[in-house]
C-alpha atoms as a PDB file:
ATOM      1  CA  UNK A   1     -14.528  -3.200 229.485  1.00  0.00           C
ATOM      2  CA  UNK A   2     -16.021  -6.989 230.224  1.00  0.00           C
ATOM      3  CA  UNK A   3     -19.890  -6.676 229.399  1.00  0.00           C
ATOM      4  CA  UNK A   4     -21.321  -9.006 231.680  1.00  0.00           C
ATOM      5  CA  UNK A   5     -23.958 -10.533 233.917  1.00  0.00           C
ATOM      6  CA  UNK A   6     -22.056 -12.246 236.436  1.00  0.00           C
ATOM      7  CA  UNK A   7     -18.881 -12.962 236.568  1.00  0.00           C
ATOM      8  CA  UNK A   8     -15.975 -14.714 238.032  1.00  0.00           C
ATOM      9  CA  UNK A   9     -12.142 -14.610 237.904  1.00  0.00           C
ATOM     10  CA  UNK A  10     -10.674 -17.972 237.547  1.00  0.00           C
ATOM     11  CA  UNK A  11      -7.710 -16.886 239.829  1.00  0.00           C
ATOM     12  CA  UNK A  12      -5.289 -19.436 240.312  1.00  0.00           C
ATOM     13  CA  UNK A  13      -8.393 -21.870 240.811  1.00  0.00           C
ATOM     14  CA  UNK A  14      -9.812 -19.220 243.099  1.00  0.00           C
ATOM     15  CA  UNK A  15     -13.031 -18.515 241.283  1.00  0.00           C
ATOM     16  CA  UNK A  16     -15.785 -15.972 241.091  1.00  0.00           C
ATOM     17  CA  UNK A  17     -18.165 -15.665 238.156  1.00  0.00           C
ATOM     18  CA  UNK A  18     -17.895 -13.657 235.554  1.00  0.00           C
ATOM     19  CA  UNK A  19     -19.890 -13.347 232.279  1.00  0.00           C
ATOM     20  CA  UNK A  20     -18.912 -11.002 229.162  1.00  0.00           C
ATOM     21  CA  UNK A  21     -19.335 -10.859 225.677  1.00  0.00           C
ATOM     22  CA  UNK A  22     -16.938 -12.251 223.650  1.00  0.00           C
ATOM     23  CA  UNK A  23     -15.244  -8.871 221.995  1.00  0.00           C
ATOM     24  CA  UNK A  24     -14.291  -7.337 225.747  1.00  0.00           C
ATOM     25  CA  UNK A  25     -10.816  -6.680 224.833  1.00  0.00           C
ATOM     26  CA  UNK A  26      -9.778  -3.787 222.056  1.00  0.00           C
ATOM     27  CA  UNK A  27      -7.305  -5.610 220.339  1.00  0.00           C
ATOM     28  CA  UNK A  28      -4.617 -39.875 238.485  1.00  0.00           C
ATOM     29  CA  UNK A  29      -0.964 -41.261 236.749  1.00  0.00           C
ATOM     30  CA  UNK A  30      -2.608 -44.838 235.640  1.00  0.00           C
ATOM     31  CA  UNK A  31      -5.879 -45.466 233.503  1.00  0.00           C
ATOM     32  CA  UNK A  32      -8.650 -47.166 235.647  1.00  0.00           C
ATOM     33  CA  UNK A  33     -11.585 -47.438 234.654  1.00  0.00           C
ATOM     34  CA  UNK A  34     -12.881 -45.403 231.780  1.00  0.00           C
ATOM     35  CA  UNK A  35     -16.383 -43.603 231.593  1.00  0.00           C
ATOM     36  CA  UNK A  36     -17.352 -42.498 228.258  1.00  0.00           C
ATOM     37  CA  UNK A  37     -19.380 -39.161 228.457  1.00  0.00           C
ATOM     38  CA  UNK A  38     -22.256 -37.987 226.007  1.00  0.00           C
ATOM     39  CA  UNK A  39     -22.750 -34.607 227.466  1.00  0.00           C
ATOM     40  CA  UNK A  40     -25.175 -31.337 226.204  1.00  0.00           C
ATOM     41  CA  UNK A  41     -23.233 -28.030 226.034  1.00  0.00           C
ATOM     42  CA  UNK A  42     -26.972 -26.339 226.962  1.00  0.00           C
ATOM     43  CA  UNK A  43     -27.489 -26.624 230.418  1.00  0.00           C
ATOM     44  CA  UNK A  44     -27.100 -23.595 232.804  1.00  0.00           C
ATOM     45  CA  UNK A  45     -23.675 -22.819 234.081  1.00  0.00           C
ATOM     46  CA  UNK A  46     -22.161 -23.190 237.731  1.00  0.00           C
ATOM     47  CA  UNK A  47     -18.642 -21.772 239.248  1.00  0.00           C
ATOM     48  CA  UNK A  48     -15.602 -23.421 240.331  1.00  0.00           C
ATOM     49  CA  UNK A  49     -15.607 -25.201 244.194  1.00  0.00           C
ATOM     50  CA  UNK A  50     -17.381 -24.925 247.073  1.00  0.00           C
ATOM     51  CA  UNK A  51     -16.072 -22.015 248.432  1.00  0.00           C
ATOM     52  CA  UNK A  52     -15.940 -19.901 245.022  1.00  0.00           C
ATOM     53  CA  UNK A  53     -17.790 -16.240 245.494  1.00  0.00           C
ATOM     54  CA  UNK A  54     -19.910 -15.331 243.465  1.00  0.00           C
ATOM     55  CA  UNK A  55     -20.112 -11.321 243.098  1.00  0.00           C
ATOM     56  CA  UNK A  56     -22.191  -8.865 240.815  1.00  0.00           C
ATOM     57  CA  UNK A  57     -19.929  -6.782 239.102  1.00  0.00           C
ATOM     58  CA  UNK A  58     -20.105  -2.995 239.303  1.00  0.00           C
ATOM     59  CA  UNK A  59     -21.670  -1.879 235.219  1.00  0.00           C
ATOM     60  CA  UNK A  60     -20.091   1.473 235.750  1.00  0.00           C
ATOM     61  CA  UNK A  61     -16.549   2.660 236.359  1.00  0.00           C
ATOM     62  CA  UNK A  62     -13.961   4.952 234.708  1.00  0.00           C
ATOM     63  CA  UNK A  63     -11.468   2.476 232.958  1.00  0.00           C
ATOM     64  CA  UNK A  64      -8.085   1.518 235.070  1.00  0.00           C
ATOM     65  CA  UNK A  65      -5.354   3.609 234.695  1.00  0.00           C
ATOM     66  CA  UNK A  66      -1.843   1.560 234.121  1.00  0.00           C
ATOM     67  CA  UNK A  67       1.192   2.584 232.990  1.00  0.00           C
ATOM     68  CA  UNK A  68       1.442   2.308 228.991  1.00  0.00           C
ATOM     69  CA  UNK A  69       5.174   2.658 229.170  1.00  0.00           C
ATOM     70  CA  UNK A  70       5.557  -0.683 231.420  1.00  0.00           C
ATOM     71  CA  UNK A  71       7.785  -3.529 229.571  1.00  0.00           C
ATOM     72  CA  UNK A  72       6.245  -7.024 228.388  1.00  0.00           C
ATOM     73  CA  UNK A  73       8.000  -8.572 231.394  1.00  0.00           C
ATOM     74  CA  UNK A  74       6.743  -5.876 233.639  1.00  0.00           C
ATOM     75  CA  UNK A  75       3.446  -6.229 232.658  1.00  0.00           C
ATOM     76  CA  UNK A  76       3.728  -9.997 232.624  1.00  0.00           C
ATOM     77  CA  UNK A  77       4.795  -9.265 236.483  1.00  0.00           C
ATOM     78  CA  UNK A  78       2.117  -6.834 237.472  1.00  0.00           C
ATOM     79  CA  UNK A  79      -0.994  -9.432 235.760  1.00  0.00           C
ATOM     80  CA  UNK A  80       0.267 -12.564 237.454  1.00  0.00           C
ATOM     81  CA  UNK A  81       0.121 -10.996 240.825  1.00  0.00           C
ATOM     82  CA  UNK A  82      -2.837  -9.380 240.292  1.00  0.00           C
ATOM     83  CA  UNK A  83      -5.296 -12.704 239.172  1.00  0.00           C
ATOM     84  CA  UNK A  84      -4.765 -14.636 242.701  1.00  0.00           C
ATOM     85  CA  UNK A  85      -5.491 -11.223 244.598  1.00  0.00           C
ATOM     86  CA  UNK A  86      -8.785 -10.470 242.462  1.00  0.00           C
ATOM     87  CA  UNK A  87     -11.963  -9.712 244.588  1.00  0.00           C
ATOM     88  CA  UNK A  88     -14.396  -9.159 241.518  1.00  0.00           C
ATOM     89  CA  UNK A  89     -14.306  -5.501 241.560  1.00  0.00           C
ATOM     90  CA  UNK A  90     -14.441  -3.236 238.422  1.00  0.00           C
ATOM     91  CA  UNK A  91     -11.069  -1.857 238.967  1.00  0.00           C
ATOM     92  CA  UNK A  92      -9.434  -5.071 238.755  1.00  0.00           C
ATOM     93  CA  UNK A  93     -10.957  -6.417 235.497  1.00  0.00           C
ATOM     94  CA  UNK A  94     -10.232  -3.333 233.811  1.00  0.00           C
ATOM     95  CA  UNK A  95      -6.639  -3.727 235.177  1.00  0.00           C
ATOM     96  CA  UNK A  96      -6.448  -7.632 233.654  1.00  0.00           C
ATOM     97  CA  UNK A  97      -7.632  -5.840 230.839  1.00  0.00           C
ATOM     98  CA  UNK A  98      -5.191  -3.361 230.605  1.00  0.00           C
ATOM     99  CA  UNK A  99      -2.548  -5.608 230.806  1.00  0.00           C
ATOM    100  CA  UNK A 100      -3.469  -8.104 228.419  1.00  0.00           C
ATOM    101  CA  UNK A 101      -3.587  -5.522 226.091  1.00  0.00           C
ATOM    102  CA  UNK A 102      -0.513  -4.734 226.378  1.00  0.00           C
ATOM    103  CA  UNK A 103       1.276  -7.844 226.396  1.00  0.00           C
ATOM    104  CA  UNK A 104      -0.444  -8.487 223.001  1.00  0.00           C
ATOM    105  CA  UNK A 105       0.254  -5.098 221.594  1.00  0.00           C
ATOM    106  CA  UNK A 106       4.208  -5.937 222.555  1.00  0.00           C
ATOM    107  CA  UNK A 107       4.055  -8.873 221.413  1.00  0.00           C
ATOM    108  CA  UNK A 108       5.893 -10.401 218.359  1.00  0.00           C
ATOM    109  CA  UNK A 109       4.851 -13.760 217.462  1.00  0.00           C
ATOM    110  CA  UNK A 110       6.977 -16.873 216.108  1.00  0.00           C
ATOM    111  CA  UNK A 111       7.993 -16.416 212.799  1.00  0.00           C
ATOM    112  CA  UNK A 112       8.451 -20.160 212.191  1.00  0.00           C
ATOM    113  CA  UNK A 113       5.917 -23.584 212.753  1.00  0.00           C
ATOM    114  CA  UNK A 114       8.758 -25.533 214.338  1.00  0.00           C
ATOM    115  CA  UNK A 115       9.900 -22.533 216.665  1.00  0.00           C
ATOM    116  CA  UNK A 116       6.315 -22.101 216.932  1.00  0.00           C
ATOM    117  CA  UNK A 117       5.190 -25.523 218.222  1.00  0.00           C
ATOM    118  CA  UNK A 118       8.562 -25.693 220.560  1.00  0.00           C
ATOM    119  CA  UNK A 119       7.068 -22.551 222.712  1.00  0.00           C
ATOM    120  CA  UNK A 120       3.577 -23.771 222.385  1.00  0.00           C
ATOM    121  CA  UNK A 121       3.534 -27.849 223.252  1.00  0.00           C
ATOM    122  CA  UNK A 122       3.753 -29.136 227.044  1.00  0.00           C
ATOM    123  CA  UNK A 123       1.123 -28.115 229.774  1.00  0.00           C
ATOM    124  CA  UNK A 124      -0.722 -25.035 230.574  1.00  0.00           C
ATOM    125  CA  UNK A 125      -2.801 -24.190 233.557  1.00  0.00           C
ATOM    126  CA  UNK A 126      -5.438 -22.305 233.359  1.00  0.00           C
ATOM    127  CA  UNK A 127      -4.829 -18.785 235.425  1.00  0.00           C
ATOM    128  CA  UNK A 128      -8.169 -16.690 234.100  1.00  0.00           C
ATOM    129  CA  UNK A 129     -10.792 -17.016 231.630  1.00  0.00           C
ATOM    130  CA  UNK A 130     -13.125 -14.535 230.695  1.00  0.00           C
ATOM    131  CA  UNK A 131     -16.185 -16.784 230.124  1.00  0.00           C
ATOM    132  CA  UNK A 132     -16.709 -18.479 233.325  1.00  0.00           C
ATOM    133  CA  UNK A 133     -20.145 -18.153 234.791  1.00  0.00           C
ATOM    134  CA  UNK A 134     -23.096 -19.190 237.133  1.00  0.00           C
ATOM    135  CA  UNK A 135     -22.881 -20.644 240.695  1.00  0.00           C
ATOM    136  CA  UNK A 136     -20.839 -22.989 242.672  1.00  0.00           C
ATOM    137  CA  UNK A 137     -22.046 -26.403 243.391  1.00  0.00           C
ATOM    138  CA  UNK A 138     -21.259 -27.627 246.897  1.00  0.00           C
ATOM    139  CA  UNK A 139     -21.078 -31.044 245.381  1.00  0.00           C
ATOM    140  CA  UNK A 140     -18.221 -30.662 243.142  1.00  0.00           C
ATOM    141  CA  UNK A 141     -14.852 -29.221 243.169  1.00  0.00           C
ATOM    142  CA  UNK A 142     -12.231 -28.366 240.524  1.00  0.00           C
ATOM    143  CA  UNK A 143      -8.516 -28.631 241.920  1.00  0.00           C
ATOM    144  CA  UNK A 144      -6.937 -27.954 238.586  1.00  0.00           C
ATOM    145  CA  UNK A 145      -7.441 -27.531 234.949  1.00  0.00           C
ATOM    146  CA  UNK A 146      -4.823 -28.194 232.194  1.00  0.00           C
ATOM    147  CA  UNK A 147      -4.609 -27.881 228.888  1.00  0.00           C
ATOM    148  CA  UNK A 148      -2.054 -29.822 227.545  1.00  0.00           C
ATOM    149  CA  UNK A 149      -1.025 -29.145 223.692  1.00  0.00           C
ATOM    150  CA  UNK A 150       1.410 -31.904 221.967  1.00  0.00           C
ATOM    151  CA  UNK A 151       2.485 -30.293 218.361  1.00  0.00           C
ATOM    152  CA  UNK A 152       3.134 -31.923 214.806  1.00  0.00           C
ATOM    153  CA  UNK A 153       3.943 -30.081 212.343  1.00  0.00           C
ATOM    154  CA  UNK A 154       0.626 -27.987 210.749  1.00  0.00           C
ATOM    155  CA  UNK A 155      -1.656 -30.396 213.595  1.00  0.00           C
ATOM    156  CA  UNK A 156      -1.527 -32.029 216.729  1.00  0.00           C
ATOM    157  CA  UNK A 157      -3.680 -32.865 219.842  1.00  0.00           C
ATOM    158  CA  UNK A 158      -5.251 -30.708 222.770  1.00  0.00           C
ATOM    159  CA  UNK A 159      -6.359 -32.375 226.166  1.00  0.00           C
ATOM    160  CA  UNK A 160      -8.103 -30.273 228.787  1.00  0.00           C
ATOM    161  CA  UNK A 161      -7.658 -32.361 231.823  1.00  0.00           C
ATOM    162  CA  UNK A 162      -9.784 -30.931 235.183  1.00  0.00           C
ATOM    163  CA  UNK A 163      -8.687 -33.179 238.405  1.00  0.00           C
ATOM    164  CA  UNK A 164     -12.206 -33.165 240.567  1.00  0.00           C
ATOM    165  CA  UNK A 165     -13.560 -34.303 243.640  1.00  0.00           C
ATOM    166  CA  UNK A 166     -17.183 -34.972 243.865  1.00  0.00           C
ATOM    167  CA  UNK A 167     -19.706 -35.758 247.047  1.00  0.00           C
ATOM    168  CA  UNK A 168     -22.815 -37.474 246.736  1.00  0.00           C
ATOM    169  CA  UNK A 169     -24.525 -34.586 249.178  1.00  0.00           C
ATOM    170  CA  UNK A 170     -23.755 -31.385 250.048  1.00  0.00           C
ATOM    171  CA  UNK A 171     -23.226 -32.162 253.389  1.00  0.00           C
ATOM    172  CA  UNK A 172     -20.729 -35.314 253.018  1.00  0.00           C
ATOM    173  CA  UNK A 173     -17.110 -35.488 252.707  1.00  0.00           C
ATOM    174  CA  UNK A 174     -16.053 -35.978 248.769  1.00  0.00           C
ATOM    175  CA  UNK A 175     -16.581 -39.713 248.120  1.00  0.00           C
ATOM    176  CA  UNK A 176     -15.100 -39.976 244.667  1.00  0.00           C
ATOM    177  CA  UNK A 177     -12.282 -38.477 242.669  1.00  0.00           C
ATOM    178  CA  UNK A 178     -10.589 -38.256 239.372  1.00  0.00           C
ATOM    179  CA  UNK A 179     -10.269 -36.620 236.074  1.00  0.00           C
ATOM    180  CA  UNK A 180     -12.380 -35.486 232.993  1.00  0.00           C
ATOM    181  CA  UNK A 181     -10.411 -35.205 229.658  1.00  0.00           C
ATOM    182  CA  UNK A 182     -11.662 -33.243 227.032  1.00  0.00           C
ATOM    183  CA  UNK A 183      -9.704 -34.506 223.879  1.00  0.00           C
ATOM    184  CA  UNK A 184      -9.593 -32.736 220.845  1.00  0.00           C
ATOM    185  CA  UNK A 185      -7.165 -32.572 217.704  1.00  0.00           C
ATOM    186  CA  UNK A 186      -6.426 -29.142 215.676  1.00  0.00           C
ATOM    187  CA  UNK A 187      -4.807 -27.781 212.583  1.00  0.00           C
ATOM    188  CA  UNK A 188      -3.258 -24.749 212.075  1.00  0.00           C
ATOM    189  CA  UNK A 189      -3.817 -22.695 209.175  1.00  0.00           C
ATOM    190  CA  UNK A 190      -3.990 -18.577 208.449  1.00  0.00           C
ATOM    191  CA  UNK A 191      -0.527 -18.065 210.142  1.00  0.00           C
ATOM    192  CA  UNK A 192      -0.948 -19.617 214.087  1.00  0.00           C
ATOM    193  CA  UNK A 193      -4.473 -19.942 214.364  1.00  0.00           C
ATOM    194  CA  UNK A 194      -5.444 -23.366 215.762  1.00  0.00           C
ATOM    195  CA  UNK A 195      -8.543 -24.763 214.440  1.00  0.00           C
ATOM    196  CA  UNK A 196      -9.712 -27.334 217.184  1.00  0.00           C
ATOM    197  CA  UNK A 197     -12.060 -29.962 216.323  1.00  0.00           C
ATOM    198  CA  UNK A 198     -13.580 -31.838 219.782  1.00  0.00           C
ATOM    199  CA  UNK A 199     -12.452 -35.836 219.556  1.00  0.00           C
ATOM    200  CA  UNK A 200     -14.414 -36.790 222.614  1.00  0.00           C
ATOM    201  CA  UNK A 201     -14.769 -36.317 226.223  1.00  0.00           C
ATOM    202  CA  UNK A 202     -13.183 -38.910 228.945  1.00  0.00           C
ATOM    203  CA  UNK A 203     -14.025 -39.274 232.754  1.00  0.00           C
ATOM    204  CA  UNK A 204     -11.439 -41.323 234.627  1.00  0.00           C
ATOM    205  CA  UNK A 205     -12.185 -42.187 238.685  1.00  0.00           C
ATOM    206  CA  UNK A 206      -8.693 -42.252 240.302  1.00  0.00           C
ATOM    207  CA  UNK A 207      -7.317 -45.890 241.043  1.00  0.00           C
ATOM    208  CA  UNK A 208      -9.042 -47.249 244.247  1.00  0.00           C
ATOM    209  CA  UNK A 209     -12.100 -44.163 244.005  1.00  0.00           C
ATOM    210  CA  UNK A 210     -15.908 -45.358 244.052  1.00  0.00           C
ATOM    211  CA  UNK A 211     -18.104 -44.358 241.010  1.00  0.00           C
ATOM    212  CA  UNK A 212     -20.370 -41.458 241.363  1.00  0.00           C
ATOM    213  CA  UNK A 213     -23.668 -42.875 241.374  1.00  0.00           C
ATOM    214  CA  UNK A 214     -25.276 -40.601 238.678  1.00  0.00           C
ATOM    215  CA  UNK A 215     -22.390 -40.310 236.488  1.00  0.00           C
ATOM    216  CA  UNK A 216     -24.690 -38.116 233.897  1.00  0.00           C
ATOM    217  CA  UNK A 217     -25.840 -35.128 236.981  1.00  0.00           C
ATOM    218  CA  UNK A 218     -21.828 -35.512 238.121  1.00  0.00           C
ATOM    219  CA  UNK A 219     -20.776 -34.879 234.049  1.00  0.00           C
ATOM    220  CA  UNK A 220     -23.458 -31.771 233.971  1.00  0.00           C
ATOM    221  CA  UNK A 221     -21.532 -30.364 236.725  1.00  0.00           C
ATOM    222  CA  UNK A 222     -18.200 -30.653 235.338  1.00  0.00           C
ATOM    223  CA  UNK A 223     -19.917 -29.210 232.365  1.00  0.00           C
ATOM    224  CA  UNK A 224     -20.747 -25.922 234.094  1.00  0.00           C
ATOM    225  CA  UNK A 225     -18.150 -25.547 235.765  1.00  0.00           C
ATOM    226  CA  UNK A 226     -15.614 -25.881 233.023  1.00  0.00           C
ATOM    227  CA  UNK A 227     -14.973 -22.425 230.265  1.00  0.00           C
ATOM    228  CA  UNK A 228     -17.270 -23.814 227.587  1.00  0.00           C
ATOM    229  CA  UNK A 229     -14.527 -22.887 224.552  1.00  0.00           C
ATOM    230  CA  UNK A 230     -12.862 -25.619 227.024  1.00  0.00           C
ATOM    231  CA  UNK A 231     -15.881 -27.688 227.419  1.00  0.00           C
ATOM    232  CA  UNK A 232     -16.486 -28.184 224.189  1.00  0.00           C
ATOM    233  CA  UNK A 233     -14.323 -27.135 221.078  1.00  0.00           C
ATOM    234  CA  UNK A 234     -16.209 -26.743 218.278  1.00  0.00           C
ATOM    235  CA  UNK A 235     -16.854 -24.265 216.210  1.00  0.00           C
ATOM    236  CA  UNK A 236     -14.457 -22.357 217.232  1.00  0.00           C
ATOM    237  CA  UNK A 237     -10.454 -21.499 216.561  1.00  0.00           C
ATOM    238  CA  UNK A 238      -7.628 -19.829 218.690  1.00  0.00           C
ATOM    239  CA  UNK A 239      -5.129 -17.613 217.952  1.00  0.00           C
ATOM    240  CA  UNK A 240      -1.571 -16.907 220.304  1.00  0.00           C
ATOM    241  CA  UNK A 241      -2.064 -13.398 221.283  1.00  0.00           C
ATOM    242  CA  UNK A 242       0.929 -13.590 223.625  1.00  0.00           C
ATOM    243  CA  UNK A 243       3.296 -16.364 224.275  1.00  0.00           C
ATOM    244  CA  UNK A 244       6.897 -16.782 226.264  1.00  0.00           C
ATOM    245  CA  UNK A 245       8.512 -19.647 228.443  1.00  0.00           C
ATOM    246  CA  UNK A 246       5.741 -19.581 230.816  1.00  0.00           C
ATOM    247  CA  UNK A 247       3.158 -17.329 229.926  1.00  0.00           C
ATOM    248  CA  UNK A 248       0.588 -18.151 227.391  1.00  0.00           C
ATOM    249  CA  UNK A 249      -2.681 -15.712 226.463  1.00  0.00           C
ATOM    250  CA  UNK A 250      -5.362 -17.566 223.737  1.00  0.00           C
ATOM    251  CA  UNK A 251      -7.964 -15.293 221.828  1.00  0.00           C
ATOM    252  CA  UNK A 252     -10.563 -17.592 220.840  1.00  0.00           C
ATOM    253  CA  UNK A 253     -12.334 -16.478 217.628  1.00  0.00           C
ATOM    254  CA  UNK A 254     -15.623 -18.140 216.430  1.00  0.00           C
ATOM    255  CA  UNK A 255     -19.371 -17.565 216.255  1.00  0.00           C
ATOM    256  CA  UNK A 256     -19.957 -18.567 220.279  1.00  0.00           C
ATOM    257  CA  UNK A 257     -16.731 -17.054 221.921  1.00  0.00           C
ATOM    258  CA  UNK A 258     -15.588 -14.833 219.741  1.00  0.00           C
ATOM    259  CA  UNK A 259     -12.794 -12.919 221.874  1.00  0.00           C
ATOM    260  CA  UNK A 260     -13.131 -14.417 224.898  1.00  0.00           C
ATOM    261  CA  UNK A 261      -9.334 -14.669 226.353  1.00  0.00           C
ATOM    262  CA  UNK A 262      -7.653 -17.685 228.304  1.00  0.00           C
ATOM    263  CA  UNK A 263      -4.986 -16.920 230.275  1.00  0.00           C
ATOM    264  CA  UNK A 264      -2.648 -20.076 231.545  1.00  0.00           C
ATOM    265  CA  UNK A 265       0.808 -20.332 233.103  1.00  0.00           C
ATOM    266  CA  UNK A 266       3.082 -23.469 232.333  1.00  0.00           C
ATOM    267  CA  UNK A 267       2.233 -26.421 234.713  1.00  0.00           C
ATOM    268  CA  UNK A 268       4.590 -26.686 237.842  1.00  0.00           C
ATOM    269  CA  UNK A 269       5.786 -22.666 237.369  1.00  0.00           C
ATOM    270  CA  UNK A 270       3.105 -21.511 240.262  1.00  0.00           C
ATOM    271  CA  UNK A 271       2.003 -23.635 243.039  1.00  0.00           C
ATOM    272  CA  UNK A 272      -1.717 -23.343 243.675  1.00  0.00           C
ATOM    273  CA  UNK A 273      -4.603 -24.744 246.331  1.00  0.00           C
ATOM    274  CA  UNK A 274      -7.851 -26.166 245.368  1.00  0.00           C
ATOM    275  CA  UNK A 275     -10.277 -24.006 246.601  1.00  0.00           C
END
C-alpha cells in the first residue's frame, strides 16, 4: 500500500496529490535569455495545473486483486491505461501497485553498460510519481516534464526539463512561458544504480515571452510542483527496476526518497494535454 497524506497521480500530466512514504512498494528550441535559479528544497509543496484535483485518499481498503499470471507486456498494457483514467481512489493505487510489481519481478535487467546505456539514453516523460504532493496553484501550470538521460560509458548527464506557463494573477490569462532545467550529472556504480549529483537549475522564458516579475515566488512554484527526487537530486541514487523500448520504471534509493517510484514513457510514444 502507498502510506500517505495526500496524494496525487501524475497521470499523463493529469494530476492529483498524493503523498507516501518512500518504501510503498514490496519489492522553447533556441536559448533566450537565461535565469539562473538559487532555490530552497523546504518550502511546502503544491500540485500540477490549475485544474489538478486534489483528493484524500481512502487509509483503508483490501489490496487490489490482479492477475499474477499476466505477461510483462500485458501488464505493461493494463498500467499504461490505467494512469490517465486514475480518479485517486484506493483501488487504483493498489492496482499501479500491483502492476509495478510485477513488471519488476519479470524483469531481467541489461547484462552489459553499453547495451545498458543504448535502452536507457534519449527522453522520458514522466507518466506517475509516487511523491507528488500539496495543492495546485492557479498561477502556474506544468504542460510537460522530461527527463532526458544522455549516457557515457560508467557517467553521463540528466536534464529534467518542465515546459510552464505562468500568470501574474489568478484571474489573468498566462503572461509568460518557458522552461526550467534541472541539470545534473551521474555515475553508475553497484551494477545500474545511477548516482546523480545536482549541477544546477536553469529557467529559460520562451523566445518573444515577458519575464515573470518575481522570478524567485514563480521558481518556488515550480519547486512544489515538481517530484522533489526531480527537483533536486541529491542525496539520492536510482536504480532501473524495469526498462524496455518505451517503458521505463526508476526506484529511487536514498535517505529522503527511499523507494519512491517514477514511472515515464519515451517522449513522442503517447500524446498528452496540459491540464
Amino acid at each position: 500500500m502507498f502510506p500517505h497524506r495526500k496524494h496525487s497521480a501524475l497521470a499523463l500530466l493529469l494530476i492529483c496529490s498524493l503523498q507516501q512514504e518512500a518504501d510503498a512498494f514490496t519489492t522553447a528550441a533556441q536559448r533566450p535569455n537565461v535565469l539562473s535559479a538559487t532555490t530552497s528544497t523546504s518550502l511546502a509543496v503544491e500540485g500540477f495545473g490549475p485544474s489538478a484535483a486534489v483528493k484524500e485518499r481512502p487509509t483503508t481498503g483490501d489490496a487490489a486483486v490482479i492477475d499474477t499470471s499476466l505477461t510483462a507486456e500485458e501488464a505493461k498494457k493494463a498500467l499504461i491505461d490505467l494512469i490517465p483514467r486514475m480518479t485517486g481512489n484506493e483501488e487504483e493505487y493498489q492496482a499501479v501497485e500491483s502492476y509495478v510489481n510485477l513488471l519488476e519481478e519479470k524483469y531481467s535487467p541489461v547484462q552489459t553498460i553499453d547495451f545498458s546505456n543504448l535502452a536507457m539514453a534519449g527522453e522520458w516523460q514522466l507518466l506517475f510519481s509516487t511523491n507528488l504532493t500539496g495543492k495546485p496553484n492557479r498561477k502556474l501550470r506544468l504542460r510537460e516534464l522530461v527527463q532526458k538521460i544522455e549516457a557515457d560509458g560508467f557517467g553521463g548527464s540528466l536534464t529534467n526539463s518542465a515546459q510552464w506557463d505562468y500568470s501574474e494573477n489568478e484571474e489573468s490569462t498566462f503572461d509568460s512561458t518557458g522552461s526550467f532545467n534541472i541539470k545534473c550529472s551521474y555515475k553508475i556504480n553497484q551494477g545500474a544504480r545511477m548516482v546523480i549529483d545536482l549541477d544546477r537549475h536553469e529557467l529559460r522564458p520562451a523566445n518573444g515571452s515577458g519575464v515573470p516579475s518575481d522570478v524567485p515566488a514563480m521558481v518556488a512554484l515550480l519547486n512544489r510542483a515538481i517530484p522533489k527526487e526531480m527537483f533536486d537530486h541529491n542525496d539520492h541514487a536510482m536504480d532501473t527496476t524495469y526498462l524496455d523500448a518505451d517503458l521505463r520504471i526508476a526506484r529511487l534509493t536514498g535517505s529522503k526518497h527511499e523507494g519512491v517510484r517514477n514511472i515515464f514513457f519515451q517522449k513522442g510514444q503517447l500524446k498528452i494535454k496540459p491540464v
